[in-house]
Protein backbone atom coordinates (compact mmCIF):
# COMPACT_ATOMS: atom_id res chain seq x y z
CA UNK A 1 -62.02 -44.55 -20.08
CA UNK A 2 -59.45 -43.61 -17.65
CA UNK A 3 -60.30 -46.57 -15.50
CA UNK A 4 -59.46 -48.73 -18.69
CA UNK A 5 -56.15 -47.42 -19.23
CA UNK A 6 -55.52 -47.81 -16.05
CA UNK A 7 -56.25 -51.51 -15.71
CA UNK A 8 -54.57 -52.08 -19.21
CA UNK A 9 -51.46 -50.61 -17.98
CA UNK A 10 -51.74 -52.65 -14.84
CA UNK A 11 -51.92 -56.07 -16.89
CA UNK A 12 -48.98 -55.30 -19.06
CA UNK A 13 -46.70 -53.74 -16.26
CA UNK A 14 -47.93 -57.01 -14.02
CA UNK A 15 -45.72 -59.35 -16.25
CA UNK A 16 -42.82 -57.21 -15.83
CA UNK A 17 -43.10 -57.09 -12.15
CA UNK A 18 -41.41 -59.46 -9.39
CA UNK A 19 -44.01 -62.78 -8.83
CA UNK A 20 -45.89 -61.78 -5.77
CA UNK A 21 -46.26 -63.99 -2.32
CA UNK A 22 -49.79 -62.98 -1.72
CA UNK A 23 -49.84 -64.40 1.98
CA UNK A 24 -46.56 -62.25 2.69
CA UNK A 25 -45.83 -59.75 0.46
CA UNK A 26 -47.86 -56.12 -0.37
CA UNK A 27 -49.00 -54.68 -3.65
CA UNK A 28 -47.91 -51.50 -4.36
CA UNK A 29 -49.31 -49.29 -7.45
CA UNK A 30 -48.58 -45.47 -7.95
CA UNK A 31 -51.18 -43.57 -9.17
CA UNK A 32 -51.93 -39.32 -9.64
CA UNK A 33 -55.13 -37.94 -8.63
CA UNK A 34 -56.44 -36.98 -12.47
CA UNK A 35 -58.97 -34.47 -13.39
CA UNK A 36 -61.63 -36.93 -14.20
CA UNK A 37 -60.96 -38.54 -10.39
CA UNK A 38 -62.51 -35.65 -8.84
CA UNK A 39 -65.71 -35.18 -7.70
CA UNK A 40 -67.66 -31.75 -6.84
CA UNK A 41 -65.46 -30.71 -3.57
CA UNK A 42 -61.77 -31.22 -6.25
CA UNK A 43 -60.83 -34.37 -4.42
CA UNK A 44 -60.44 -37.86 -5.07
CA UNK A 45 -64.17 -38.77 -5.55
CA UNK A 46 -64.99 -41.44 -2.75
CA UNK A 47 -66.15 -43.98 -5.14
CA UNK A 48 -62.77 -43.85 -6.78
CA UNK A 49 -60.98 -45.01 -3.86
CA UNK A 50 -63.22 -48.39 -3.95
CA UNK A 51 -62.63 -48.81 -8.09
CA UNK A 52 -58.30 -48.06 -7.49
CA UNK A 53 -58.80 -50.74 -4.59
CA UNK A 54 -60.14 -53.13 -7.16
CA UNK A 55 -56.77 -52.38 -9.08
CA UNK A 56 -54.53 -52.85 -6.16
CA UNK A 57 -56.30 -56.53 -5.59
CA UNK A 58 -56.13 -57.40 -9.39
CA UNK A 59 -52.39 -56.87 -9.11
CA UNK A 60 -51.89 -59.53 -6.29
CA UNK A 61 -54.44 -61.63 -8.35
CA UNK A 62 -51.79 -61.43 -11.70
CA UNK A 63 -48.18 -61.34 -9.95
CA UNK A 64 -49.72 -64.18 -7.56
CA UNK A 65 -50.44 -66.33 -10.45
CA UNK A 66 -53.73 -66.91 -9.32
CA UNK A 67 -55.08 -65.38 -12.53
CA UNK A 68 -54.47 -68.65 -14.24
CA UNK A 69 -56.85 -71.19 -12.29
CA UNK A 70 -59.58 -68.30 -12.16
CA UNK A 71 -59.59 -68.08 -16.06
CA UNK A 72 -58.94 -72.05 -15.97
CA UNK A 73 -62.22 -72.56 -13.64
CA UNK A 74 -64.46 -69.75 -14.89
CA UNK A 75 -63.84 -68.37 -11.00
CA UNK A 76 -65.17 -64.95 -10.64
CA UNK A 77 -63.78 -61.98 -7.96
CA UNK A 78 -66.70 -61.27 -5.58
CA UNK A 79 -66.47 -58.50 -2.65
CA UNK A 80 -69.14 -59.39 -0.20
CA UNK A 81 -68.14 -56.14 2.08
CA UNK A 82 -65.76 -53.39 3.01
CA UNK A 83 -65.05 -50.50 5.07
CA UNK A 84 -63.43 -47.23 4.18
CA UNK A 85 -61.72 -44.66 6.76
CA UNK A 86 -61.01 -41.52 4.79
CA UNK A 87 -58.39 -39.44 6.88
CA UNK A 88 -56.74 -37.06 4.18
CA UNK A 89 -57.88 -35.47 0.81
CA UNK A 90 -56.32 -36.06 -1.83
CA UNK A 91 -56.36 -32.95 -4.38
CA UNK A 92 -55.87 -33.00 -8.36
CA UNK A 93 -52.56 -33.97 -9.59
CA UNK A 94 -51.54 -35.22 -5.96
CA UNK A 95 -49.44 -38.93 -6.60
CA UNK A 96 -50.04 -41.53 -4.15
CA UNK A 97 -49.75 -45.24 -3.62
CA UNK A 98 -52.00 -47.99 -3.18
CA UNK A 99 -50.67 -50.69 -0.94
CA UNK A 100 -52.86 -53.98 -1.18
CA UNK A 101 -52.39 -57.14 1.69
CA UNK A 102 -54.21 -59.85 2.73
CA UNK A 103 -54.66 -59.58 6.25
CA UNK A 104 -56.24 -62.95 6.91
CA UNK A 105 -58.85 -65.38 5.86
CA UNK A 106 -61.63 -67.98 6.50
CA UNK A 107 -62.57 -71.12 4.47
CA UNK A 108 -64.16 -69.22 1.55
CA UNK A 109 -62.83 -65.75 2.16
CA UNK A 110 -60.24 -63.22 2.50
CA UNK A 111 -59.70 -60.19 4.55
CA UNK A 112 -57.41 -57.40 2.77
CA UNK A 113 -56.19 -54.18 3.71
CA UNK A 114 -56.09 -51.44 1.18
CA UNK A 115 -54.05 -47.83 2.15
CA UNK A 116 -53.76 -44.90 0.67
CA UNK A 117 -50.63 -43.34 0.97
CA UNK A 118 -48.80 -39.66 -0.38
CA UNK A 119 -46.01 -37.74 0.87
CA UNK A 120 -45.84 -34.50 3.07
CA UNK A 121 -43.83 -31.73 1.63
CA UNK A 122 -40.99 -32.47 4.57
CA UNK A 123 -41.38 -36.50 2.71
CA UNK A 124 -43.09 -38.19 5.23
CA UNK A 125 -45.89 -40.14 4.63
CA UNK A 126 -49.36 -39.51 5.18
CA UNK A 127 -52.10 -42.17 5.32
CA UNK A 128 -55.59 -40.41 3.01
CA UNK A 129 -57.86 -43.47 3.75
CA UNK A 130 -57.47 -47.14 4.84
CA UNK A 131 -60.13 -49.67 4.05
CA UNK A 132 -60.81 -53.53 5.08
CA UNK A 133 -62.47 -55.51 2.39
CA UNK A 134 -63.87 -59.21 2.45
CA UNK A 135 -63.72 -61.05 -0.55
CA UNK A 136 -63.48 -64.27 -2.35
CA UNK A 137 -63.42 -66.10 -5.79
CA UNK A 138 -66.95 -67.64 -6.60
CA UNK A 139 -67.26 -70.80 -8.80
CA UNK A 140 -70.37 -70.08 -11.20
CA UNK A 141 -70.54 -73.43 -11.80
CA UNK A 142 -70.34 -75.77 -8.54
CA UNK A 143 -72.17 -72.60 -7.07
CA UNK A 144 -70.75 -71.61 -4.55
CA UNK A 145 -66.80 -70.00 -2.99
CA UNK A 146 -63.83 -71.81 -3.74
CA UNK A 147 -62.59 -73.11 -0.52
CA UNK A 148 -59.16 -70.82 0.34
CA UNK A 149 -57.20 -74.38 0.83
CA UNK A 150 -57.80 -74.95 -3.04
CA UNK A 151 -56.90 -71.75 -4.01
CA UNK A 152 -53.58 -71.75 -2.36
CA UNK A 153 -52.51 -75.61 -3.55
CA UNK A 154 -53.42 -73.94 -7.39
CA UNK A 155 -50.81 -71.47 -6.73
CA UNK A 156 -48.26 -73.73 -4.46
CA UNK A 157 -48.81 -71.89 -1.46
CA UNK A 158 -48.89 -73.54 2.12
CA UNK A 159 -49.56 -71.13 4.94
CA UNK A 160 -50.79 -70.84 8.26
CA UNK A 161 -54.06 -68.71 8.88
CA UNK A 162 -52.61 -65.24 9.83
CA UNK A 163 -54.37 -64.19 13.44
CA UNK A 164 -57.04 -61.84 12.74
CA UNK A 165 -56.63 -58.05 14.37
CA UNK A 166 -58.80 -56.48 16.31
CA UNK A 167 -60.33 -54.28 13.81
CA UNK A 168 -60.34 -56.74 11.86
CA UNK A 169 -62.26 -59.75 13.78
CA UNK A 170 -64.72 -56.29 14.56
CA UNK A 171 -65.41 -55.46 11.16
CA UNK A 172 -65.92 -59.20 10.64
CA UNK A 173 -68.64 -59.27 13.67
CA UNK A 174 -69.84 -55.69 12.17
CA UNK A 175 -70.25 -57.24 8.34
CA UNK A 176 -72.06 -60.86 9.76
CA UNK A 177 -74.40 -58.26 11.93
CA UNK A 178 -75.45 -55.97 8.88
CA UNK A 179 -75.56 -59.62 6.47
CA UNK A 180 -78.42 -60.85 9.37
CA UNK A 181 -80.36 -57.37 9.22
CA UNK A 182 -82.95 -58.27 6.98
C-alpha cells in the first residue's frame, strides 16, 4: 500500500511542480526510509531502491509531458536492464532524495542515472547507492520501441545525443554481453 500512496502523491504533487527538461534537467523526490521499507538487516530493503527508482523516472515521465503521447499511443515503460552500487545504508526513518537523469541514449533507448542521496550529521551529503538503468517506451501495437527521435518531437524537444561516460558505454557493453548469454 505504501508504494501506492507514494505514487498517488507523486501524480498530484507532479502538476504542481516546475515542467521538467528531461534532456537537461534532474528529478528530485524526497522520501523517509518507513518501517515497511525495511528488510531483515533494518535497512532500506534492496528491492526498494529499484521500485523508488521507478518513482523518480515516472516523475520526469509527468513534468516532461511525455505522459500524454504514452497514454495517447498505448506506449508502455519497459526497463530492459540496470545496475545498482549500494555504498551506504540507509536505516528507518532516515530522509533522503532520489535524483533521476538521463544520461544518454540510442535510437530506441535511454540510459538514466538514479542516486541516492541523505545528509551527514555535519550536512554534507552522502551518496547510499547509485544505479544505471536502460530503458525505453514500447509500442504494443506496431511492436516494437518507439524510436527516441519521435519521442522527443511529441514533447518539442531537439537535442544532441549526450556523449556516453565511461561507466556508462561499460555497462552498455556489460548489458549487450549478458543479453547474448543464452
Amino acid at each position: 500500500m505504501n508504494l501506492w500512496l507514494r505514487l498517488l502523491h507523486l501524480i498530484l504533487t507532479s502538476f504542481f511542480r516546475p515542467k521538467l527538461d528531461p534532456v537537461r534537467n534532474v528529478s528530485r523526490l524526497t522520501f523517509r526510509v518507513w518501517p515497511h521499507d525495511l528488510d531483515t538487516s533494518l535497512h532500506l530493503n534492496n528491492g526498494r531502491y529499484w521500485t523508488l527508482m521507478d518513482l523518480g523516472r515516472t516523475d520526469i515521465m509527468i513534468r516532461s509531458g511525455l505522459w500524454r503521447p504514452i497514454l495517447k499511443h498505448g506506449w508502455v515503460p519497459v526497463v530492459g536492464a540496470g545496475q545498482i552500487r549500494f555504498r551506504r545504508e540507509l536505516r528507518p526513518f532516515r530522509a533522503f532524495i532520489l535524483e533521476t537523469r538521463i544520461l544518454t541514449w540510442s535510437d530506441t533507448d535511454v540510459v538514466m542515472e538514479h542516486r541516492l542521496v541523505s545528509q551527514a550529521k555535519d550536512g554534507s551529503s552522502i551518496l547510499n547507492a547509485i544505479a544505471l538503468v536502460r530503458a525505453g517506451l514500447y509500442d504494443r501495437r506496431e511492436r516494437r520501441f518507439v524510436p527516441m527521435e519521435r519521442l522527443l518531437d511529441e514533447i518539442g524537444l531537439e537535442a544532441e545525443v549526450p556523449q556516453a561516460a565511461p561507466e556508462v558505454e561499460a555497462f552498455l557493453r556489460a548489458e549487450e554481453t549478458l543479453k547474448s548469454a543464452a
